[in-house]
PDB file of N, CA and C in Angstrom:
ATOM      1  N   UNK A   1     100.600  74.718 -12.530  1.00  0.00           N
ATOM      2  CA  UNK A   1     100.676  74.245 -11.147  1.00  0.00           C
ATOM      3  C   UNK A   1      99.861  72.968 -10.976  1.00  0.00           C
ATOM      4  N   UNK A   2      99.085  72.481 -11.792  1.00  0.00           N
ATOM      5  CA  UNK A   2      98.390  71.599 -11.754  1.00  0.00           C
ATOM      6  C   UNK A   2      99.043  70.179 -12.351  1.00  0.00           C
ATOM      7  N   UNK A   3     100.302  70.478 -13.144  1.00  0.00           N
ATOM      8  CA  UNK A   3     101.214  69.363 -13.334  1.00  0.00           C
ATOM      9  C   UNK A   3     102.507  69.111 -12.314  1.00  0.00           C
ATOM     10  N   UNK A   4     102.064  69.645 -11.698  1.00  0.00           N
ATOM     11  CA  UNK A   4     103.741  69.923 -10.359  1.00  0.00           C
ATOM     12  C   UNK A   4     103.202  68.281  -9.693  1.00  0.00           C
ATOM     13  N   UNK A   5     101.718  67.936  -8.586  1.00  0.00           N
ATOM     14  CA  UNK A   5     101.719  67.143  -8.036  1.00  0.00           C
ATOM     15  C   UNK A   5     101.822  65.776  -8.804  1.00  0.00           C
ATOM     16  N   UNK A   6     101.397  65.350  -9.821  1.00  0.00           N
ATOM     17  CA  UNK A   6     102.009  64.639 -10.829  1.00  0.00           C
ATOM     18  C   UNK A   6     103.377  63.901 -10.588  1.00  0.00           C
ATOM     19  N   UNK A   7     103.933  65.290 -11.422  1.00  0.00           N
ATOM     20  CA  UNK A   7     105.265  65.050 -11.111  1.00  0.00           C
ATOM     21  C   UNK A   7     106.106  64.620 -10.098  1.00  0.00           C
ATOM     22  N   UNK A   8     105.460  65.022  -9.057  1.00  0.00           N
ATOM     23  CA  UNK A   8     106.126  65.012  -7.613  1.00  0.00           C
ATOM     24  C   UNK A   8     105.556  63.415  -7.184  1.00  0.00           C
ATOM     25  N   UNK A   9     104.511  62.992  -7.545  1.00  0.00           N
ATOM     26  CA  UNK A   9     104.235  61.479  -7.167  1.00  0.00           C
ATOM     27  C   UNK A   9     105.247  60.733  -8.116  1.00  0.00           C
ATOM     28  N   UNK A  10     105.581  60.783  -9.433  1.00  0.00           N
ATOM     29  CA  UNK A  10     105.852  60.309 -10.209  1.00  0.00           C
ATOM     30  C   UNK A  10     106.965  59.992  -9.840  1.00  0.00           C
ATOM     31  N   UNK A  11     108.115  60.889  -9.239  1.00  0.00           N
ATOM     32  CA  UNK A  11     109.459  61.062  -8.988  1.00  0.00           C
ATOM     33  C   UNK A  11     109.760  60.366  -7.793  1.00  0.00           C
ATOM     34  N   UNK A  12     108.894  60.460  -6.867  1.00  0.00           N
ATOM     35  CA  UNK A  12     108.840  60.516  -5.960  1.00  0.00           C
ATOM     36  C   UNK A  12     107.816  58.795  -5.259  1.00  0.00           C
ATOM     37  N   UNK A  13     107.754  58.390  -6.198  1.00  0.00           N
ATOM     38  CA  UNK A  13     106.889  57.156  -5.917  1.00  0.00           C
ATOM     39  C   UNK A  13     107.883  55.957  -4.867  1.00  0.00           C
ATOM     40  N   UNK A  14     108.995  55.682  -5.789  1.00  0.00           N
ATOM     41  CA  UNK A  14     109.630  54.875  -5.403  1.00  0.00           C
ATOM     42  C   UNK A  14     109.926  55.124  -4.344  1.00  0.00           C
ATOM     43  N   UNK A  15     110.310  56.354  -3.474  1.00  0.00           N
ATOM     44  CA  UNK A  15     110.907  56.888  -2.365  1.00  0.00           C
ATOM     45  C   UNK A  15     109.649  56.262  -1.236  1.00  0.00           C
ATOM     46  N   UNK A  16     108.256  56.775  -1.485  1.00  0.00           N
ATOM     47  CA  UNK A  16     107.249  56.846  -0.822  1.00  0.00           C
ATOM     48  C   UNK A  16     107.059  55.172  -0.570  1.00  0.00           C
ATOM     49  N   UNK A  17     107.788  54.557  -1.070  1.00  0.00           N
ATOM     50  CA  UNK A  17     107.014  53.290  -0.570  1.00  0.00           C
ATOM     51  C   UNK A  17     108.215  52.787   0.030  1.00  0.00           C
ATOM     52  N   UNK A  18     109.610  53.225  -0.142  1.00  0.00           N
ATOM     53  CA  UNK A  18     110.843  52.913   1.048  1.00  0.00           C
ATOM     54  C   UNK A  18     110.837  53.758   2.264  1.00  0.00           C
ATOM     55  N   UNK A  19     109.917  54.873   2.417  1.00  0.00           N
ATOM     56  CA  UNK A  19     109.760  55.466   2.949  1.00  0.00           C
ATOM     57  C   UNK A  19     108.936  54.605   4.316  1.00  0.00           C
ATOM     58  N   UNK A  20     107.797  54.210   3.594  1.00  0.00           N
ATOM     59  CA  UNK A  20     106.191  53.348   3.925  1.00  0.00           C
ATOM     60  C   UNK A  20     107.148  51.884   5.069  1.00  0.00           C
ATOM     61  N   UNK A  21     108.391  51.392   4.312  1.00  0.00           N
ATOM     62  CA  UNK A  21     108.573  49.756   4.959  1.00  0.00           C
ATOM     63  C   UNK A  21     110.028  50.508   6.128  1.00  0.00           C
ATOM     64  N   UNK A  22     110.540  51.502   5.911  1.00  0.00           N
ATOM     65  CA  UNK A  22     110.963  51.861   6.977  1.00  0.00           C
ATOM     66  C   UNK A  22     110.033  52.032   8.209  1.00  0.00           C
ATOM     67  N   UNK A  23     109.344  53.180   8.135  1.00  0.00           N
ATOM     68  CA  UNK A  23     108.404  53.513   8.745  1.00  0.00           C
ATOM     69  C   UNK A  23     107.741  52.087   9.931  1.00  0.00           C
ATOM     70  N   UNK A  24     107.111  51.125   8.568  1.00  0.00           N
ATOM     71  CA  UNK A  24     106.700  49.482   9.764  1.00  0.00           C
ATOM     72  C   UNK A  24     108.020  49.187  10.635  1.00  0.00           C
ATOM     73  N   UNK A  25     109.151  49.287   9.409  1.00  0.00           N
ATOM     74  CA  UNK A  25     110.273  48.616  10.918  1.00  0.00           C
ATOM     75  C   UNK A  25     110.432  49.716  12.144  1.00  0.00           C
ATOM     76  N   UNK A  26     110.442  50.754  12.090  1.00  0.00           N
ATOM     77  CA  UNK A  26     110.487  51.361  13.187  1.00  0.00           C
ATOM     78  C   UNK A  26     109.355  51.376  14.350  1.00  0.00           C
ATOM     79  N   UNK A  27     108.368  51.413  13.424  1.00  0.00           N
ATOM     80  CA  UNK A  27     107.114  51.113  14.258  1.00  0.00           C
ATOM     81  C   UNK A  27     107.056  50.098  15.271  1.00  0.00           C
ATOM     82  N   UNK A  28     107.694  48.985  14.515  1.00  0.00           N
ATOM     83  CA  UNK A  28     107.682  47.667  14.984  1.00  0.00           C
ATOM     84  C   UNK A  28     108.841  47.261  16.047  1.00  0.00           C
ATOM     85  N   UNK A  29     109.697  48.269  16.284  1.00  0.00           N
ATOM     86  CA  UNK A  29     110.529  48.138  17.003  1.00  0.00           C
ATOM     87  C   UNK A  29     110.663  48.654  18.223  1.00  0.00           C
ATOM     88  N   UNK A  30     109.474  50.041  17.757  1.00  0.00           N
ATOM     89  CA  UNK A  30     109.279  50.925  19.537  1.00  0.00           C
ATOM     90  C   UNK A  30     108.515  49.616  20.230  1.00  0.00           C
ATOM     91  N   UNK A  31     107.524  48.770  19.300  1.00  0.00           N
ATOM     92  CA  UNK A  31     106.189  47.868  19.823  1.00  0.00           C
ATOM     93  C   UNK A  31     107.311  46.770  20.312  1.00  0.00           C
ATOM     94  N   UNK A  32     108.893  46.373  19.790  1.00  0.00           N
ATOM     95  CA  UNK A  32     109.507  45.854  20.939  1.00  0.00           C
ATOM     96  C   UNK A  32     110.262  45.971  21.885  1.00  0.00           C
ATOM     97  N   UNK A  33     109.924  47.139  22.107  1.00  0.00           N
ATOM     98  CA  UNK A  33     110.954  47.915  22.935  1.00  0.00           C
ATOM     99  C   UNK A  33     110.059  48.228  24.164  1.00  0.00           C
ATOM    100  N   UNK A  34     108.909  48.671  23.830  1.00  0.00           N
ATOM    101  CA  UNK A  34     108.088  48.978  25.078  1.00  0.00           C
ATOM    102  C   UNK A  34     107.340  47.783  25.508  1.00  0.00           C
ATOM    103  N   UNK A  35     107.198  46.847  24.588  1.00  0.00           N
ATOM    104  CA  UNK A  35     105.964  45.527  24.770  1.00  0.00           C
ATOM    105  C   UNK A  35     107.009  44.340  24.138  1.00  0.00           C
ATOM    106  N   UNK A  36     107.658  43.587  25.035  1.00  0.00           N
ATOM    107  CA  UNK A  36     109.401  42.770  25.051  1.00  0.00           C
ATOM    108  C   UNK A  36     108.018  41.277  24.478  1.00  0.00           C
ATOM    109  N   UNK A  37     109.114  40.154  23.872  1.00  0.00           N
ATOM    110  CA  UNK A  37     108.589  39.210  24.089  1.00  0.00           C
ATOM    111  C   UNK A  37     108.174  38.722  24.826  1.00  0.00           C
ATOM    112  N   UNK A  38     107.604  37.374  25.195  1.00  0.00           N
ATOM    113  CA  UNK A  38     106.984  36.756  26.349  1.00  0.00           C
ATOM    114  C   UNK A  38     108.158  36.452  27.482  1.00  0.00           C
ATOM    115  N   UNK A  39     109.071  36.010  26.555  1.00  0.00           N
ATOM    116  CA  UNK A  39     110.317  35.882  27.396  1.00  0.00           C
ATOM    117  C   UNK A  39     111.338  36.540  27.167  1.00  0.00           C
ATOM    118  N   UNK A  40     111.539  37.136  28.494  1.00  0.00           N
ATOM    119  CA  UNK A  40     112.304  38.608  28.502  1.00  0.00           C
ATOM    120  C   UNK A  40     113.572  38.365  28.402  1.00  0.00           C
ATOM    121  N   UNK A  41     114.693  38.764  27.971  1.00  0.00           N
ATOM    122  CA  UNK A  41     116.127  38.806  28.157  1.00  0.00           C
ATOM    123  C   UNK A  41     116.996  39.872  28.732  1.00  0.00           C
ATOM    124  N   UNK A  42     117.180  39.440  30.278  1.00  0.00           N
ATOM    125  CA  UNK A  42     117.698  40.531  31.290  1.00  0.00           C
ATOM    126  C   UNK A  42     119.054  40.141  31.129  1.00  0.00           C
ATOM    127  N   UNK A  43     119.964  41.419  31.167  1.00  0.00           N
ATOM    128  CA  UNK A  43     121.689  41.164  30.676  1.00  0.00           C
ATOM    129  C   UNK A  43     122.232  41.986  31.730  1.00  0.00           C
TER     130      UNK A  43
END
């Protein structure tokens, strides 16, 4: 059991860091969604 987490980073690495730059874009998108540019675009 002590080689399982290993493994599981190992496999699992590449995922964790597409995981990581999704994560900023979404982040970054509530931050423009609730907090708009300076200049707003009303439609």
């Amino acid at each position: 059991m002590t080689s399982l987490p290993s493994s599981y980073f190992g496999l699992f690495y590449p995922y964790n860091i597409f995981i990581a730059i999704v994560l900023v874009i979404l982040f970054r998108i509530l931050i423009w969604l609730y907090f708009p540019p300076k200049e707003p675009t009303q439609s």
